[in-house]
N, C-alpha and C. Protein backbone atom coordinates (compact mmCIF):
# COMPACT_ATOMS: atom_id res chain seq x y z
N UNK A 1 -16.70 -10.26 35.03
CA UNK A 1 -17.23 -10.57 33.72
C UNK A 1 -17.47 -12.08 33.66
N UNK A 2 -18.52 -12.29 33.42
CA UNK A 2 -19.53 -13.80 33.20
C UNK A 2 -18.66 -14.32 31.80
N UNK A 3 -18.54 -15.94 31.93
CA UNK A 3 -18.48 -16.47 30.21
C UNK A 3 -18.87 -16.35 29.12
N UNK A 4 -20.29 -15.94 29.99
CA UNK A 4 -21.18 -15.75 28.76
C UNK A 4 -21.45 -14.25 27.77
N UNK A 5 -20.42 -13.39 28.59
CA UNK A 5 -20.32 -11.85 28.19
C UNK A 5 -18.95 -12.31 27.46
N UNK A 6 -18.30 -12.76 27.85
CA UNK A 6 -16.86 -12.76 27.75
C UNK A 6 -16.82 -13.80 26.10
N UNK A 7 -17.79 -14.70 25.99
CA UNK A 7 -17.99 -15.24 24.62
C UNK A 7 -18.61 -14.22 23.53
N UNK A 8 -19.89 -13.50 24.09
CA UNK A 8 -20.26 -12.44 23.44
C UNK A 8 -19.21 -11.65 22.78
N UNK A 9 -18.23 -11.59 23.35
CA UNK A 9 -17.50 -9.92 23.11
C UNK A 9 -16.71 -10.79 22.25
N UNK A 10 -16.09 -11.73 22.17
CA UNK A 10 -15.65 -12.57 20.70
C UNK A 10 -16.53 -12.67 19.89
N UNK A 11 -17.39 -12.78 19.53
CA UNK A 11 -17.80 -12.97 18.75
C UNK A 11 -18.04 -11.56 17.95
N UNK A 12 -18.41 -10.53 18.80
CA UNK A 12 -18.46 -9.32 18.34
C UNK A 12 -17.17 -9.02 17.98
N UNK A 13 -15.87 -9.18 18.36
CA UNK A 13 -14.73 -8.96 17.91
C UNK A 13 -14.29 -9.50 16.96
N UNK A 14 -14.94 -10.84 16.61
CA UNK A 14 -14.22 -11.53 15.31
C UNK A 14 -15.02 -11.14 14.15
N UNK A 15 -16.40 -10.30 14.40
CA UNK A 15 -17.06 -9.70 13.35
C UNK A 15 -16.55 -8.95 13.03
N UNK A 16 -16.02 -7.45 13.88
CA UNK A 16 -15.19 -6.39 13.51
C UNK A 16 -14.45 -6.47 12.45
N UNK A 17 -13.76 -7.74 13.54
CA UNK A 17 -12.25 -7.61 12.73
C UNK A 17 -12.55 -8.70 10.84
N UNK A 18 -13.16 -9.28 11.14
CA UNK A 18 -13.29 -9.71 9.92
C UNK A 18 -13.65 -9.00 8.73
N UNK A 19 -14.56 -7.96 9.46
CA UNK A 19 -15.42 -6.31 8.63
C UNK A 19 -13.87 -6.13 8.13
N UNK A 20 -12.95 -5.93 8.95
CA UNK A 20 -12.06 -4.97 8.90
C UNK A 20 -11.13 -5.70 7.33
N UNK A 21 -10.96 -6.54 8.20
CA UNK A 21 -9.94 -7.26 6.97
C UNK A 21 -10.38 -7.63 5.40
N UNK A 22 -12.01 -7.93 5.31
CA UNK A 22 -12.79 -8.12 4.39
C UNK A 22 -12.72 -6.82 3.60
N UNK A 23 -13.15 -5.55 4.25
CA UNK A 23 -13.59 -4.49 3.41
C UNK A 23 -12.52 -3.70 2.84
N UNK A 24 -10.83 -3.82 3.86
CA UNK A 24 -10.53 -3.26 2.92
C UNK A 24 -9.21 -3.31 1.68
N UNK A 25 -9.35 -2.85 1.15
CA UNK A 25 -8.90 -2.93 -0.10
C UNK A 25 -8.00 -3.80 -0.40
N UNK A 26 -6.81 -4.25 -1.19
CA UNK A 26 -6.07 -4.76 -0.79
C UNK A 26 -5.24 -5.85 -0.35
N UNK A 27 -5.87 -6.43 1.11
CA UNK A 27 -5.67 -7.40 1.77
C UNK A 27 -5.39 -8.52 0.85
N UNK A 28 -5.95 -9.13 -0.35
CA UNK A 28 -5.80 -10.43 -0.72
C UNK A 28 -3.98 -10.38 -1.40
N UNK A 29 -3.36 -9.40 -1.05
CA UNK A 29 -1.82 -9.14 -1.72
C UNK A 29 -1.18 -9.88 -0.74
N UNK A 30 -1.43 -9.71 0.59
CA UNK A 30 -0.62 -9.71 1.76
C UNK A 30 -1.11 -10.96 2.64
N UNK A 31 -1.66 -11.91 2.27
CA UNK A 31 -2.09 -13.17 2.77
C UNK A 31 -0.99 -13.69 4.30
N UNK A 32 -0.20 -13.72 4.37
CA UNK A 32 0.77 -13.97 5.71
C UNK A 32 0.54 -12.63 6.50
N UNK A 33 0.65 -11.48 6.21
CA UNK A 33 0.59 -10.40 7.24
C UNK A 33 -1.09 -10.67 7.39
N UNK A 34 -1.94 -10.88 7.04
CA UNK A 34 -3.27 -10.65 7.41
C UNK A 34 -3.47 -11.76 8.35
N UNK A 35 -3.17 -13.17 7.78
CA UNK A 35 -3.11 -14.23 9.08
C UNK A 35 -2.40 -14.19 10.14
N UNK A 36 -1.29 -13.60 10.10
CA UNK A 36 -0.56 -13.41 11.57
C UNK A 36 -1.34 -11.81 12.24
N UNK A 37 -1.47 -10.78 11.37
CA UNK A 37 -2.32 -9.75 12.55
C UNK A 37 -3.44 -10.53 12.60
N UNK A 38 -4.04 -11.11 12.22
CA UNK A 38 -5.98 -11.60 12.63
C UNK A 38 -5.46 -12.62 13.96
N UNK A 39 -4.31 -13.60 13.95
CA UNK A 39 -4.53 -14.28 14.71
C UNK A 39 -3.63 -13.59 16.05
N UNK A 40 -3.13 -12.63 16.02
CA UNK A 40 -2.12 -11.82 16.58
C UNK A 40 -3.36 -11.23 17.45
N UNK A 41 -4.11 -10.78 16.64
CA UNK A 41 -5.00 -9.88 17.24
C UNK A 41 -6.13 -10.40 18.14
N UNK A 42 -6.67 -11.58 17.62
CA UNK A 42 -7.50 -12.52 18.12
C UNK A 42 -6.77 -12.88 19.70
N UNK A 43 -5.97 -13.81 19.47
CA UNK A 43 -5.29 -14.11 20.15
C UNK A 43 -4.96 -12.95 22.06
N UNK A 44 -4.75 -11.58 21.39
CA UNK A 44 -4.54 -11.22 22.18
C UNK A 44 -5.52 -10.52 23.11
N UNK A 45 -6.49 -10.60 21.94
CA UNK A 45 -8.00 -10.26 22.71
C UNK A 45 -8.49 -11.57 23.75
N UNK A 46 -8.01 -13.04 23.63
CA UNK A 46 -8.93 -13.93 24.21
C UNK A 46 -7.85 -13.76 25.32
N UNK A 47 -6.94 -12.92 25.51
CA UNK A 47 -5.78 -13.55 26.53
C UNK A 47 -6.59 -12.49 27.24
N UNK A 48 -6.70 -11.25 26.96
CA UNK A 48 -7.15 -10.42 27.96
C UNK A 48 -8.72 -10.42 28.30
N UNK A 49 -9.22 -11.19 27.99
CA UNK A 49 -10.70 -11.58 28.47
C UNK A 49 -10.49 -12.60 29.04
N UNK A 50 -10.04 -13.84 29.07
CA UNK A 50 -9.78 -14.66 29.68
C UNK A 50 -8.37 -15.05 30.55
N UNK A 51 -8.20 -13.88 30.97
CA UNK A 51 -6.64 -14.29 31.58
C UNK A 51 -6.63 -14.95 33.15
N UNK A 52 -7.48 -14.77 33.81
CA UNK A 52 -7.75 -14.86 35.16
C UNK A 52 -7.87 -17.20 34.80
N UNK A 53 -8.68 -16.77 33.81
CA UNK A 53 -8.95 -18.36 33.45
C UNK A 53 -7.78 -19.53 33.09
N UNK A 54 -7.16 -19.04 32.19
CA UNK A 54 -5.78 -19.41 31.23
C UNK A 54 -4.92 -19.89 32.40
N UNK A 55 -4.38 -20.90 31.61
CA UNK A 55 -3.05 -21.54 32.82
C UNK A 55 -2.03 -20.85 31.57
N UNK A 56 -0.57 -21.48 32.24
CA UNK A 56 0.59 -20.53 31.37
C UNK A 56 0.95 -21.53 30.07
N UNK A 57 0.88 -23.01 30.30
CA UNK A 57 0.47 -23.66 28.66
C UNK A 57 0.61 -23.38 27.72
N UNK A 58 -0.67 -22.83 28.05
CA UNK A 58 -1.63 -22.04 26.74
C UNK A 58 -1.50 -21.28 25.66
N UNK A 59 -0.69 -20.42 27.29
CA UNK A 59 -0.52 -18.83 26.77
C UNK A 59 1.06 -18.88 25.89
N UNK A 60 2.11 -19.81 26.56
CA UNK A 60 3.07 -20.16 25.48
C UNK A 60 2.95 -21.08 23.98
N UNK A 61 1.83 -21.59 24.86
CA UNK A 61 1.70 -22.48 22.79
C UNK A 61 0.98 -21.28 22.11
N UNK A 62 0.20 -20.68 22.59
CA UNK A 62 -0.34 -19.75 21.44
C UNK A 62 0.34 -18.54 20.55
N UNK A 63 1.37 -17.87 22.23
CA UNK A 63 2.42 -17.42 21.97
C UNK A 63 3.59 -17.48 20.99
N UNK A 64 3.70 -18.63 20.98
CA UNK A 64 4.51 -19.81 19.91
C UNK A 64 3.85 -19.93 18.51
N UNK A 65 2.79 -20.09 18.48
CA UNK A 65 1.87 -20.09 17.36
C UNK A 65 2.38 -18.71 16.88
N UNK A 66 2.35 -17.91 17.48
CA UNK A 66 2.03 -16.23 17.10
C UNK A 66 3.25 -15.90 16.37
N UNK A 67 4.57 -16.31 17.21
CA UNK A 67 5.80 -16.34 16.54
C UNK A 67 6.32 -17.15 15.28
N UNK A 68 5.80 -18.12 14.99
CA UNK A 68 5.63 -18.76 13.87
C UNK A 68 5.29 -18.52 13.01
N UNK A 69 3.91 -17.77 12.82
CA UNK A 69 3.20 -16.86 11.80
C UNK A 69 3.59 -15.83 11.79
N UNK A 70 4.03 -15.22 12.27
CA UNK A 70 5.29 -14.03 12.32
C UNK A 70 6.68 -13.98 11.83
N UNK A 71 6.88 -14.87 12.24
CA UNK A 71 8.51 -15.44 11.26
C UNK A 71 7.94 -15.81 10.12
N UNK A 72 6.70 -16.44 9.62
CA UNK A 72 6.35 -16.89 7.90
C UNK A 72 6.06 -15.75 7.24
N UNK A 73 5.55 -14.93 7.78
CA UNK A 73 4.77 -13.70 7.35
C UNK A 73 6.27 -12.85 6.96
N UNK A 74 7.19 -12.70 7.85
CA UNK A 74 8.43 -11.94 7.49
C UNK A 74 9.30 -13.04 6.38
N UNK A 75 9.03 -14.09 6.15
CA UNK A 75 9.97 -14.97 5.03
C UNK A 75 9.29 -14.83 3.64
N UNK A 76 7.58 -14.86 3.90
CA UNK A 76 6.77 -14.61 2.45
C UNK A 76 6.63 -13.78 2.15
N UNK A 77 6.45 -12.14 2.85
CA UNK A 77 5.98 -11.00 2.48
C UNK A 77 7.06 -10.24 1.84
N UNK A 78 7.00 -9.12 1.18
CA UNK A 78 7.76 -8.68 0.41
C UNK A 78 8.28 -7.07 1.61
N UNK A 79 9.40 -6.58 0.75
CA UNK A 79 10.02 -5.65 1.95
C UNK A 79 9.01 -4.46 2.08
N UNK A 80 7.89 -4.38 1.81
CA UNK A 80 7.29 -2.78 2.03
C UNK A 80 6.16 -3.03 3.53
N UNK A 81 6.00 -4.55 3.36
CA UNK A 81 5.52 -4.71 5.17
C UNK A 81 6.49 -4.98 6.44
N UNK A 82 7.74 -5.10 5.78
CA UNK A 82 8.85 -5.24 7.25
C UNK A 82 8.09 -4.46 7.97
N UNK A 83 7.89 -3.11 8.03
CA UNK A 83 7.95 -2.15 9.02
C UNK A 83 6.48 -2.90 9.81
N UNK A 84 5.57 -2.70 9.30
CA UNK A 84 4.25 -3.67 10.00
C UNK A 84 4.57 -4.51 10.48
N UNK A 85 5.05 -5.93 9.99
CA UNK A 85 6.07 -6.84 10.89
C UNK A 85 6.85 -6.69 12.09
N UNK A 86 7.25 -5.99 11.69
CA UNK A 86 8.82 -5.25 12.71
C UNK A 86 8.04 -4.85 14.11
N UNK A 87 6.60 -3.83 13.96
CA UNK A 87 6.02 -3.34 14.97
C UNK A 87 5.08 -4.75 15.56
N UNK A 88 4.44 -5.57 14.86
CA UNK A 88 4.24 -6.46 15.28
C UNK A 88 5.10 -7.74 16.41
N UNK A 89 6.23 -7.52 15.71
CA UNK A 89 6.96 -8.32 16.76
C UNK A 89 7.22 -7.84 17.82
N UNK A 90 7.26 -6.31 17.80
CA UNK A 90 7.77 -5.91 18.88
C UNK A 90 6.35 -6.12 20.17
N UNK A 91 5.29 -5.92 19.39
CA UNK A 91 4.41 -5.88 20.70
C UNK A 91 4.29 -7.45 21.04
N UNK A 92 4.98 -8.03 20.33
CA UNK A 92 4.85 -9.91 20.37
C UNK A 92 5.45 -10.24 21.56
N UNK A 93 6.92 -9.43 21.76
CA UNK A 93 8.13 -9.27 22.32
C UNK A 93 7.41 -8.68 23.55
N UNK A 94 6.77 -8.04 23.85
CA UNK A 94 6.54 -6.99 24.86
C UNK A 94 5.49 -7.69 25.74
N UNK A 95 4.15 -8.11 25.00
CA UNK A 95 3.31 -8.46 25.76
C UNK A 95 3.74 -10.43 26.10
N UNK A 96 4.44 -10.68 25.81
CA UNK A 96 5.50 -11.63 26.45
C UNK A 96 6.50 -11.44 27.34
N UNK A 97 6.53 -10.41 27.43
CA UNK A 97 7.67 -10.26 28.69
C UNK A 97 6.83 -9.94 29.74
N UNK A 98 5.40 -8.77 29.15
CA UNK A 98 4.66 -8.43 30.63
C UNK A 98 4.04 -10.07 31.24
N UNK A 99 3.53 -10.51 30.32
CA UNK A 99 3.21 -11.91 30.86
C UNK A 99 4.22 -12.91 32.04
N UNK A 100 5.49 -12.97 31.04
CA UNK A 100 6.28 -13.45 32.31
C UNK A 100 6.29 -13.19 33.29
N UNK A 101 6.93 -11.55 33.95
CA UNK A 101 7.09 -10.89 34.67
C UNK A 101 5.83 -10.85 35.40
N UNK A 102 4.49 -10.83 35.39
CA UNK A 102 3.15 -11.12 35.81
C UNK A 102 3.17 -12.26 36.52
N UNK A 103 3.64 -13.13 35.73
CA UNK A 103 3.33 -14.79 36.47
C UNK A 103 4.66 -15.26 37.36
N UNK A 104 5.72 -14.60 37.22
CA UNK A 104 6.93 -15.10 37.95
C UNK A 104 6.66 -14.34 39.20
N UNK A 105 5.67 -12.85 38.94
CA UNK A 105 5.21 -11.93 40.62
C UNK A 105 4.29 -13.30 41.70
N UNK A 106 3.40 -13.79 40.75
CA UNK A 106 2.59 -13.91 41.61
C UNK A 106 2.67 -15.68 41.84
């Protein structure tokens, strides 16, 4: 996959997802859970289009970023999104460990 496909498909992805978050209902209640999944989500889309590219840096400051807005999102939001949270961290948790374990193989 070329840069120039690989920019394409962001851009098509940040339309989606913006469709997504824009249209529905709702969303303006939950302002911390919507910024940590958009950038959760973002985020994990540019890692897997660009991973071959990415040094490991990166992938921990963004990582870091991700956990940050994740811990705000669980301090501002009220208790009926824990559970959304909760699953969020866990894949936070997860696709951080496959990462390690990836880069400590090779």
């Amino acid at each position: 996959m070329q840069i120039k496909d690989r920019i394409i498909f962001i851009i098509i992805s940040c339309l989606a997802l913006g469709t997504l978050i824009f249209s529905i209902e709702g969303t303006e209640n939950f302002p911390f859970l919507v910024l940590a999944l958009t950038f959760f989500c973002l985020s994990l889309i540019s890692y897997y289009l660009f991973y071959t590219v990415l040094n490991t840096g990166w992938f921990y400051n963004v990582w870091a970023l991700n956990g940050v807005l994740i811990g705000t999102a669980f301090f501002y939001e009220e208790e009926n999104v824990f559970f959304v949270l909760s699953l969020l961290m866990m894949l936070w948790l997860a696709v951080f460990a496959v990462d390690f374990f990836i880069r400590q193989r090779d």
